[in-house]
Protein backbone atom coordinates (compact mmCIF):
# COMPACT_ATOMS: atom_id res chain seq x y z
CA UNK A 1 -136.58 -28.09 53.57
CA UNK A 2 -135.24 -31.44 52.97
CA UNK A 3 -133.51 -30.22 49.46
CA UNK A 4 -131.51 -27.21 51.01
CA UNK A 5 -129.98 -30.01 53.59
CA UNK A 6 -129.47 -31.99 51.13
CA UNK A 7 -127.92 -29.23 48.56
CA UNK A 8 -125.71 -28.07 51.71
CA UNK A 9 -124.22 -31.54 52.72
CA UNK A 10 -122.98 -32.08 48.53
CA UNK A 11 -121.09 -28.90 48.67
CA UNK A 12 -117.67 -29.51 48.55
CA UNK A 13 -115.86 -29.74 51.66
CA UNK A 14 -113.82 -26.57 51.78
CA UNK A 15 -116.60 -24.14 51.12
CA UNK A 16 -118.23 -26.36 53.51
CA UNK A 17 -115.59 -26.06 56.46
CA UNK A 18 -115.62 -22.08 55.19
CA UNK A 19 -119.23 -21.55 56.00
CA UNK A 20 -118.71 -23.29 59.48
CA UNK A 21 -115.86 -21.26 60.53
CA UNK A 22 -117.72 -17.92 59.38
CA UNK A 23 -120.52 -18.82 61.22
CA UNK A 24 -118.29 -19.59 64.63
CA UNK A 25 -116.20 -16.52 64.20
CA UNK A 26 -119.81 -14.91 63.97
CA UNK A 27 -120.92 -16.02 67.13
CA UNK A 28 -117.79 -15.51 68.66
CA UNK A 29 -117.90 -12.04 68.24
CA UNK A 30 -121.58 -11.53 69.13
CA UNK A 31 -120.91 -14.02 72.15
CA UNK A 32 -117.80 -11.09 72.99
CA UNK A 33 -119.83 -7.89 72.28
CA UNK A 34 -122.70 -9.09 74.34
CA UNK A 35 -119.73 -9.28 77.18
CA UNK A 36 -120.16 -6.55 80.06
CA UNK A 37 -116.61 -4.26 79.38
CA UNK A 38 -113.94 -5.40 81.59
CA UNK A 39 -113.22 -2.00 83.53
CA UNK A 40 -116.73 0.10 83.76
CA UNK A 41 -115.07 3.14 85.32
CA UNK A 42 -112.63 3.66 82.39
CA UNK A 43 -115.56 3.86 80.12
CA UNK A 44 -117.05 6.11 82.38
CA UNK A 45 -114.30 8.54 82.32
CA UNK A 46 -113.98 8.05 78.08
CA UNK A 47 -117.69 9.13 78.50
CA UNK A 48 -116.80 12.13 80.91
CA UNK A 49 -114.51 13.43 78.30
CA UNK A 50 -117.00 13.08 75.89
CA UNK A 51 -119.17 14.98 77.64
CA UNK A 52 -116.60 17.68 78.57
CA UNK A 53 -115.85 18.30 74.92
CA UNK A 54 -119.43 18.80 73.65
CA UNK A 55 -119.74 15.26 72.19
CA UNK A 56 -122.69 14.70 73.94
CA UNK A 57 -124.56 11.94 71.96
CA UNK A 58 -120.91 10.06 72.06
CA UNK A 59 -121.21 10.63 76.26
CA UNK A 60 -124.83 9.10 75.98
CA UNK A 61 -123.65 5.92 73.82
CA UNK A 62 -120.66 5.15 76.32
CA UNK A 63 -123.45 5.52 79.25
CA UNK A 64 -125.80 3.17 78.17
CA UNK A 65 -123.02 0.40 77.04
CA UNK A 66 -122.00 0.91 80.95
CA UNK A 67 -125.75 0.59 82.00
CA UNK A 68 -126.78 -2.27 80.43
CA UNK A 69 -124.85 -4.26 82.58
CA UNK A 70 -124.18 -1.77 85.74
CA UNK A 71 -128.04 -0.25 86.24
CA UNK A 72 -126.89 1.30 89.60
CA UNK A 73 -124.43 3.00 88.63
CA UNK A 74 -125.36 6.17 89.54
CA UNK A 75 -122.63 8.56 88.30
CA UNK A 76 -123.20 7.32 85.10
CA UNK A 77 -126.42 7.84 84.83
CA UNK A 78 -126.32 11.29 86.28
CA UNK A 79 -124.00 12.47 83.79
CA UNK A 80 -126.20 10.84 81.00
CA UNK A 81 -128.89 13.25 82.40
CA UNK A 82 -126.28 16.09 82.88
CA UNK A 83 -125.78 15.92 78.70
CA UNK A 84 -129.19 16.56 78.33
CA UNK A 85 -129.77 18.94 80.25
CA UNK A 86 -127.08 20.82 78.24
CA UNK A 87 -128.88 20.20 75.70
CA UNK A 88 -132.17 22.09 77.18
CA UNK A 89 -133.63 18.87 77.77
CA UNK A 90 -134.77 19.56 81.15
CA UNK A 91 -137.45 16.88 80.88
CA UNK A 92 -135.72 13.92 80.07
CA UNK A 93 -132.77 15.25 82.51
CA UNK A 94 -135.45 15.29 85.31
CA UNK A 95 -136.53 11.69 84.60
CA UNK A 96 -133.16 10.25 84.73
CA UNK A 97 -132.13 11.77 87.68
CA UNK A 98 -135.42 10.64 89.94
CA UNK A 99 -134.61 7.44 88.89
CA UNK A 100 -131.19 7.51 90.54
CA UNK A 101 -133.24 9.25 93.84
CA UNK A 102 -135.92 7.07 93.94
CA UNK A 103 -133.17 4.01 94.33
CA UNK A 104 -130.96 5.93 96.46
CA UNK A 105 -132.61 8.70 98.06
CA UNK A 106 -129.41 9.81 100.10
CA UNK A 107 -127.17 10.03 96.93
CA UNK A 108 -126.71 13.75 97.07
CA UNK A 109 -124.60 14.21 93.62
CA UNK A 110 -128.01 13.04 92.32
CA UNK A 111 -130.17 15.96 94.13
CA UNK A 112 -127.11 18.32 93.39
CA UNK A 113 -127.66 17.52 89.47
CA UNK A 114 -131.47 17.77 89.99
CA UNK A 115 -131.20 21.02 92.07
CA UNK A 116 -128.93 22.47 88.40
CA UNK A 117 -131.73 21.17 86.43
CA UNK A 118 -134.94 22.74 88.34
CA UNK A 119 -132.51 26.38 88.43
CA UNK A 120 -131.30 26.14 84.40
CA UNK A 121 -135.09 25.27 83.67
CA UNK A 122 -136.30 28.83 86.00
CA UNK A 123 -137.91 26.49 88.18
CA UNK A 124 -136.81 28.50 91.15
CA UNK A 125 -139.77 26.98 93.35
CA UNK A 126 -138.75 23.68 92.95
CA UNK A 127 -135.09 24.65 93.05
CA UNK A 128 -135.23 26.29 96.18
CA UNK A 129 -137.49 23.21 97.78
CA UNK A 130 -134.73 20.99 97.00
CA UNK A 131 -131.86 23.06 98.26
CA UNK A 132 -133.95 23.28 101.62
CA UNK A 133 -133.06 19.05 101.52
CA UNK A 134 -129.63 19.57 100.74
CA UNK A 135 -129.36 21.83 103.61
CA UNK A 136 -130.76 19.89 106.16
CA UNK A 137 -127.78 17.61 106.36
CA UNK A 138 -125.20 20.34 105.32
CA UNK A 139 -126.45 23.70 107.29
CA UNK A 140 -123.95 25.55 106.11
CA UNK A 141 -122.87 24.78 102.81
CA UNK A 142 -122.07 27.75 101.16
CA UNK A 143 -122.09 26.47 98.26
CA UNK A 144 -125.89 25.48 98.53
CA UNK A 145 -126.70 28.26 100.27
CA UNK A 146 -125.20 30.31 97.35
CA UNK A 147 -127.87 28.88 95.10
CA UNK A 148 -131.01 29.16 97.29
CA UNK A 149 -129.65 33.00 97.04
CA UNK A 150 -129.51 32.76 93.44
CA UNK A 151 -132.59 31.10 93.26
CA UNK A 152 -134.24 33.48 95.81
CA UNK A 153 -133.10 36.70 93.87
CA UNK A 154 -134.31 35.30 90.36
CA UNK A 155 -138.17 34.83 91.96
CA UNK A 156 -137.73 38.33 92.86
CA UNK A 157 -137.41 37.66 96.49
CA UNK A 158 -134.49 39.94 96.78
CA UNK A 159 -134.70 40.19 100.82
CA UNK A 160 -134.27 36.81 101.61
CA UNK A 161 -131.43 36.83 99.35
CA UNK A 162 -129.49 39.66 100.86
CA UNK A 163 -130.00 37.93 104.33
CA UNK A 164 -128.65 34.29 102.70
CA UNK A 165 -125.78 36.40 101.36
CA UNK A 166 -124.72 37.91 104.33
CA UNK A 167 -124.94 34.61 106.35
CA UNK A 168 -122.78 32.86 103.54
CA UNK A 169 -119.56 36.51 103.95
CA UNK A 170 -119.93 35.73 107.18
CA UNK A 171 -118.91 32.08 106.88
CA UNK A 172 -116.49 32.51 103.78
CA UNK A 173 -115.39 36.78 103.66
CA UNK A 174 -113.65 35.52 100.28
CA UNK A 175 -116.84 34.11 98.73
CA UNK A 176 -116.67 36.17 95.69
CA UNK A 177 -119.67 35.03 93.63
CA UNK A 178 -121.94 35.90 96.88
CA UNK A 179 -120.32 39.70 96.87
CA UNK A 180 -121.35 40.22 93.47
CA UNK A 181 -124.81 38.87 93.42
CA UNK A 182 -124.68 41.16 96.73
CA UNK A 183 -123.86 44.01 95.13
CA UNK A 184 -125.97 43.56 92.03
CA UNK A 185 -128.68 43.03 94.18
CA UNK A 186 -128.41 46.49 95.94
CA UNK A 187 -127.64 47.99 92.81
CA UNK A 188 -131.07 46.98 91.36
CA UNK A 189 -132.67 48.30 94.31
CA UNK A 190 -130.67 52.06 93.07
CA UNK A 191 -133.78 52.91 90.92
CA UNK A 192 -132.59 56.89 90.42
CA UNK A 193 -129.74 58.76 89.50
CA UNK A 194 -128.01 62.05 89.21
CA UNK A 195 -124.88 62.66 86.62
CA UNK A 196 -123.09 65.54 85.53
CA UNK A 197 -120.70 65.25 82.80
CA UNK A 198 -118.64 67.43 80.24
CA UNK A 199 -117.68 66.87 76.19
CA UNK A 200 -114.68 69.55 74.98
CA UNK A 201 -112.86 69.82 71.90
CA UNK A 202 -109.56 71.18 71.73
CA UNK A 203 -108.28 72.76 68.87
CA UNK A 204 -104.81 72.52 68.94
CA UNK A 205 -104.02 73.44 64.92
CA UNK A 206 -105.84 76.79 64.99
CA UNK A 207 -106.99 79.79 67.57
CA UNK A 208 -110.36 78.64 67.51
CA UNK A 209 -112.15 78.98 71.02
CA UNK A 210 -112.42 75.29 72.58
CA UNK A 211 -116.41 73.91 72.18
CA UNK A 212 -117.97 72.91 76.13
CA UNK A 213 -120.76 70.85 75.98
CA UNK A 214 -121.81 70.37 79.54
CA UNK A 215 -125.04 67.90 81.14
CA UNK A 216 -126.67 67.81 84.02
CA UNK A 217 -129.49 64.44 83.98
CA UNK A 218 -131.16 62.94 86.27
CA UNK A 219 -132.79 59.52 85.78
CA UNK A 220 -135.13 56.35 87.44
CA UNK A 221 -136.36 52.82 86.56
CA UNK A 222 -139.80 52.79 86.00
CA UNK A 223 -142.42 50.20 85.29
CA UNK A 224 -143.64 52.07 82.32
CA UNK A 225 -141.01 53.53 80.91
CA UNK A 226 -138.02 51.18 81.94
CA UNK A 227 -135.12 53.04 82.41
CA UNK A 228 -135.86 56.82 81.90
CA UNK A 229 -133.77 59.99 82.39
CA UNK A 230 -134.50 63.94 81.87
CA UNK A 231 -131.32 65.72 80.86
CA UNK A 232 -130.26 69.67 80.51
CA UNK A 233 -127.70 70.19 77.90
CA UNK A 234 -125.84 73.67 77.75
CA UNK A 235 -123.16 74.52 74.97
CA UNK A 236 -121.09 76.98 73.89
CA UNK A 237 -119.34 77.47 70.76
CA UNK A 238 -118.03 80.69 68.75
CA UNK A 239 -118.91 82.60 72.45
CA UNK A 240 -122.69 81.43 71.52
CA UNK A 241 -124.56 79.72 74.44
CA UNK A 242 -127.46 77.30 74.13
CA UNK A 243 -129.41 75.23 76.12
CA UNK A 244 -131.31 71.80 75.62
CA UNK A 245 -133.41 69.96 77.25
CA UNK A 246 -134.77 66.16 76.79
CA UNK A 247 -135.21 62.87 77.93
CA UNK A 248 -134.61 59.30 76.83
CA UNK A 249 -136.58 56.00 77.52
CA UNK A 250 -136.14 52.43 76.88
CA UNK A 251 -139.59 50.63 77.74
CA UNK A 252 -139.36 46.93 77.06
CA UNK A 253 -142.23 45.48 74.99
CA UNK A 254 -141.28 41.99 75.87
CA UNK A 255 -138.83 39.68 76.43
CA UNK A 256 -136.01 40.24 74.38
CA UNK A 257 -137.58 43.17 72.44
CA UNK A 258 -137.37 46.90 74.03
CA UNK A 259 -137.58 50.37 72.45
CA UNK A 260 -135.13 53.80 72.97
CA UNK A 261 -137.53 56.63 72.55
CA UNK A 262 -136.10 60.20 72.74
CA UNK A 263 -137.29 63.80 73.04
CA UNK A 264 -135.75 67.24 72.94
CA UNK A 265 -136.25 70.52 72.76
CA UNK A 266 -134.60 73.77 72.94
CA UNK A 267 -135.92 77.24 73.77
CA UNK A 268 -133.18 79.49 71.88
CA UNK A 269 -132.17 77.19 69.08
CA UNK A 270 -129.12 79.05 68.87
CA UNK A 271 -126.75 75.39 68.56
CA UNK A 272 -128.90 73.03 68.83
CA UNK A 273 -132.00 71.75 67.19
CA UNK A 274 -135.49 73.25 67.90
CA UNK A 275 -137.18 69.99 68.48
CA UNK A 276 -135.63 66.33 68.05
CA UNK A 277 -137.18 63.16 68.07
CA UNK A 278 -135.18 59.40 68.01
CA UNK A 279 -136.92 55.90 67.86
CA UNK A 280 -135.37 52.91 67.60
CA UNK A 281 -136.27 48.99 68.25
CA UNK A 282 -134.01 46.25 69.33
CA UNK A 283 -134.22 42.76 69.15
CA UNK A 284 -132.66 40.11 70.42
CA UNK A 285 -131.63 37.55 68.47
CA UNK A 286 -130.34 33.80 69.09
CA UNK A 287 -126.21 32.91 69.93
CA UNK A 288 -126.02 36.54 71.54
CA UNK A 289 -126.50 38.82 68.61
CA UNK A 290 -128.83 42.38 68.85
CA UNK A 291 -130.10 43.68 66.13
CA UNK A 292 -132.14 46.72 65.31
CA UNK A 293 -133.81 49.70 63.25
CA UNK A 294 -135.01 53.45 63.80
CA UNK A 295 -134.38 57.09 62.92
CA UNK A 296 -133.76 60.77 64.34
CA UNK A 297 -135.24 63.54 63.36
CA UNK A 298 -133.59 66.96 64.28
CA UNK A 299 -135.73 70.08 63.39
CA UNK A 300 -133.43 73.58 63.15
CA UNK A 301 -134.54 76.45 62.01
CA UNK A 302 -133.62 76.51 58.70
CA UNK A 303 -133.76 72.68 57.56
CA UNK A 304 -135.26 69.28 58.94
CA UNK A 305 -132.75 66.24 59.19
CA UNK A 306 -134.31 62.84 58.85
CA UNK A 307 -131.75 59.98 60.08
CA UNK A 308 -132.56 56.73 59.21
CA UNK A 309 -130.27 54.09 61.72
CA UNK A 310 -130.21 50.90 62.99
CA UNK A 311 -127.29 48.65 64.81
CA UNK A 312 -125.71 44.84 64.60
CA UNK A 313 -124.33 43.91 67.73
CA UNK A 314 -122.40 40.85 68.96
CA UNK A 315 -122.08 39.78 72.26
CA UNK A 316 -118.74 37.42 72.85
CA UNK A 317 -117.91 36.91 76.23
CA UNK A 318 -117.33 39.87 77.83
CA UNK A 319 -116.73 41.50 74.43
CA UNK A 320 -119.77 43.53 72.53
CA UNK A 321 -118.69 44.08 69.34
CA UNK A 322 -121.53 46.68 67.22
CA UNK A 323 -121.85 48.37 64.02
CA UNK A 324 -124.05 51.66 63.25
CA UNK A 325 -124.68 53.21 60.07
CA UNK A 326 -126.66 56.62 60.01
CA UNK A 327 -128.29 57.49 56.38
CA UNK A 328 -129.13 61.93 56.92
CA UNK A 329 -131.61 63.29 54.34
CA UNK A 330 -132.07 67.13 54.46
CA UNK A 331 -134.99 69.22 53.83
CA UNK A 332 -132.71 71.64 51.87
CA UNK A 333 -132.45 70.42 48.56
CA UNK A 334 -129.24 72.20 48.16
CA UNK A 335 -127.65 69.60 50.30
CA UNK A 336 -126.66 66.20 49.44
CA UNK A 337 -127.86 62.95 51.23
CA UNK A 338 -124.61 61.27 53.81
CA UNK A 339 -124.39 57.71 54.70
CA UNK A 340 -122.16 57.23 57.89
CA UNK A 341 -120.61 54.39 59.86
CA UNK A 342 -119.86 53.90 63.17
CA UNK A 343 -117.86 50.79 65.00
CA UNK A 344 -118.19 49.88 68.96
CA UNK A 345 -115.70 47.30 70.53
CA UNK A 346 -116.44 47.20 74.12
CA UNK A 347 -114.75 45.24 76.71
CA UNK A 348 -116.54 44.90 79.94
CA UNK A 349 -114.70 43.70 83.45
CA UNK A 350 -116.18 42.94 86.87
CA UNK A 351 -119.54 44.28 85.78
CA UNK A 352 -121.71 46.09 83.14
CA UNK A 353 -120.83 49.29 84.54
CA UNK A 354 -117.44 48.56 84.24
CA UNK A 355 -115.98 48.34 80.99
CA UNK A 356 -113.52 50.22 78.45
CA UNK A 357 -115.42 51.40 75.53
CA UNK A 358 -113.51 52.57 71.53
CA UNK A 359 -116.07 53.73 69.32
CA UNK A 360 -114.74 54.40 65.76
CA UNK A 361 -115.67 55.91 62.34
CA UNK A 362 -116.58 58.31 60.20
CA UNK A 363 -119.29 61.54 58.80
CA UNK A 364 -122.05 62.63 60.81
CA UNK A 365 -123.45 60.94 63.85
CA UNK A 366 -127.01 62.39 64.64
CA UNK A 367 -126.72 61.37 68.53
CA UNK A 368 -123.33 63.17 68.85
CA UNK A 369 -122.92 65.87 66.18
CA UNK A 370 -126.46 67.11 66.88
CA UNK A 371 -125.08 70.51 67.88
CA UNK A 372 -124.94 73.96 65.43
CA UNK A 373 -127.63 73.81 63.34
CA UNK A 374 -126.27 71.73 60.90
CA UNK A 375 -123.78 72.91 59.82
CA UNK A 376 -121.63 69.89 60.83
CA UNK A 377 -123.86 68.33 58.50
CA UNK A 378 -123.47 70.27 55.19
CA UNK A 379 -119.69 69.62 55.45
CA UNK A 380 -120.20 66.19 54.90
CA UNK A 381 -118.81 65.43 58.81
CA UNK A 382 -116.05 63.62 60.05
CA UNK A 383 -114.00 61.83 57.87
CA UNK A 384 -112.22 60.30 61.15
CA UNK A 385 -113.44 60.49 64.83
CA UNK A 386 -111.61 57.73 67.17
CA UNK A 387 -112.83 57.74 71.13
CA UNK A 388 -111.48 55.62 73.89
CA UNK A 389 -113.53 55.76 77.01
CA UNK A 390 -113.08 54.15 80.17
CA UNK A 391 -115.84 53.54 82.86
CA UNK A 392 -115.25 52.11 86.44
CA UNK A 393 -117.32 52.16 89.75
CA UNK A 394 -116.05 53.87 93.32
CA UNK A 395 -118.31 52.32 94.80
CA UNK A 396 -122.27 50.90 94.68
CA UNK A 397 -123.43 54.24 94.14
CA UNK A 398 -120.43 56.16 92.35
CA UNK A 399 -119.76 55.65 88.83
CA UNK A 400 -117.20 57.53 87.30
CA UNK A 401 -116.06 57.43 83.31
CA UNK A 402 -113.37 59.55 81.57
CA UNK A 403 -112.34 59.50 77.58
CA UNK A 404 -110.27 60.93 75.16
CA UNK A 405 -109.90 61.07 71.64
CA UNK A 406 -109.21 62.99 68.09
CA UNK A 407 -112.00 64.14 65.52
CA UNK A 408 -110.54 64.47 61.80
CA UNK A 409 -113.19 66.96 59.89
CA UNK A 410 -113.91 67.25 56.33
CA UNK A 411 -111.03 69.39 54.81
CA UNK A 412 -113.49 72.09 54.06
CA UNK A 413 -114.02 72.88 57.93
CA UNK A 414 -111.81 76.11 58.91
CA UNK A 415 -111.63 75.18 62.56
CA UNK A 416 -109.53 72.87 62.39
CA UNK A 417 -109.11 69.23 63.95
CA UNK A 418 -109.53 68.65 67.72
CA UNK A 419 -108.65 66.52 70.56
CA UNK A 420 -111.71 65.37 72.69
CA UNK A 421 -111.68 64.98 76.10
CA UNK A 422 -114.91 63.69 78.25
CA UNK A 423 -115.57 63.00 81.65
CA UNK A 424 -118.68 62.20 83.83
CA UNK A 425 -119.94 60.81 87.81
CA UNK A 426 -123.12 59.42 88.04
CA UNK A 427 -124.21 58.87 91.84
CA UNK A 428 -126.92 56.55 92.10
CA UNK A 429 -129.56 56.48 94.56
């Protein structure tokens, strides 16, 4: 040890004096950064704006410069455990925020924060235990009482939500949030429905006969079958009536994952198919998208159809954006195979049921060109359809949709192109 002191003190004395002042600068700067920062609550809103902006780690860095030196400083540490629990870290969320309520048990932006956490994390038990706190020293919060309602209707305790709801209109009429969960509420508890609706097309370029297509369905949300509904179809084309009937399911196999069965038949076969069959699985998928894969199979008297079809969907918003493609094979070997594609942009308002709806594309569509046994089919389809179609609510139980739009057929059809009109009221029940 006694050579490096030695070796140090017959360096010369510039790199000497350099080392020195390196070495002070050094712990000047250590001796600065191990200061506590001059204004806390700046850093706090630098961190806020982090954390506002989706920078989350950055929000957690500024946080724990600020609680190194300010441990009690709640706000900061609540928002620390806010980040996380953007993040789906419920647990560590939860841990952060006790330790601001076991300091301060009256700090109520800490329970508030907790409260968020035990609702994002379906802890609706423990959500609703905590909101019963909150309330004690704010009765009638309507806020708070907004989430117990939430909370309440999520557990499947729909009663005790409707009478939270009406307590929190009759404190605040212009509580909008509470109206809608109000009404979706009562619309869950409409389990059945009627409709009638109507499908023409207008041919404007020839003297050919308009083609009706009129339904009558009626419908209910089961257990087993999830939503189901039994429909009568009746068309008439080329002074030909036909009738249909069938039904449609979509049981749900688990979360996320559901099926659309369907089953028809017709006793005259005259338009449409003798039998049909359609099954189809969907899947949902992570950041909102659908996907899935089935067929259709439409039996007429004189050939089979075999559909194959599947959908991508998008959900943005209140946008669902989809894509369809239908691949037909025929039994007829006289006919040749069709591939088809369908688009759906569909914009959706004050709720699902409400929503304006333009489905376009081209060649044959086995859920809407089903009709005339076939024939649509050996034409090769549409080479254009567009179809705008608006849907709005009267009222909880009235549902009302309208649309219009313009088929292009194959130029080998002699009919002719046609407008398309639609309209439909569903009452539910």
């Amino acid at each position: 040890m006694e050579e490096y002191y030695w070796f140090i003190l017959k360096l010369p004395k510039k790199i000497l004096t350099g080392i020195v002042l390196v070495l002070l600068l050094g712990h000047s700067v250590a001796f600065a950064m191990a200061e506590p920062p001059e204004d806390p609550d700046q850093l706090f809103m630098q961190a806020r704006e982090y954390a506002f902006d989706d920078q989350y780690q950055q929000a957690r860095n500024l946080c724990d410069q600020i609680l190194e030196y300010y441990p009690d400083y709640h706000d900061v540490k609540i928002l620390k455990a806010r980040t996380h629990a953007w993040e789906g870290n419920y647990k560590r969320a939860r841990e952060l925020l006790l330790e601001v309520r076991n300091k301060d048990p009256r700090y109520r932006d800490a329970l508030y924060a907790l409260i968020d956490v035990e609702m994002w994390s379906k802890n609706y038990d423990d959500a609703i235990s905590l909101i019963d706190l909150a309330l004690r020293d704010l009765p009638n919060n309507t806020n708070l009482l907004y989430r117990k309602a939430l909370a309440l209707a999520e557990s499947g305790d729909e009663t005790a939500a409707v009478v939270i709801l009406n307590q929190i209109l009759e404190l605040d009429p212009s509580y909008v949030e509470a109206t809608d969960l109000l009404n979706s509420i009562e619309n869950a508890r409409l389990t059945n429905h009627i409709g009638l609706g109507y499908r023409g097309q207008y041919f404007l370029e020839t003297n050919t006969q308009p083609w009706h297509l009129t339904y009558l369905e009626m419908g209910r949300k089961t257990s087993l079958l999830g939503p189901a509904t039994l429909r009568t179809n009746w068309a008439n084309r080329w002074n030909i009536n036909s009738y249909q009937v069938e039904i449609d399911a979509y049981p749900t196999i688990r979360a996320g994952t559901y099926l659309f069965l369907n089953a028809g038949y017709s006793p005259d076969s005259e338009l449409f198919p003798v039998t049909k069959f359609g099954f189809e699985l969907f899947q949902s998928l992570p950041a909102a998208w659908e996907i899935s894969a089935g067929f259709r199979l439409l039996n007429f008297n004189n050939k089979d159809l075999l559909v194959l079809t599947g959908s991508l969907s998008k959900y943005l918003g209140k946008y669902l954006l989809s894509a369809r493609p239908y691949f037909a094979f025929s039994s007829d070997g006289n006919d040749p195979n069709a591939q088809s594609l369908f688009f759906i942009a569909r914009r959706f308002f004050s709720s699902p049921d409400h929503y304006l709806n333009l489905r376009v594309g081209r060649g044959f569509s086995a859920d809407f060109d089903q009709l005339s046994g076939g024939e649509i089919y050996d034409v090769g389809g549409t080479a254009l359809e567009a179809m705008l179609t608006y849907q709005h609510k009267l009222s909880n139980r009235f549902l009302f949709r309208i649309g219009a739009g313009y088929k292009l057929y194959n130029e080998k059809v002699i009919w002719g192109n046609p407008l398309i009109a639609e309209g439909a009221i569903i009452y539910r029940f």
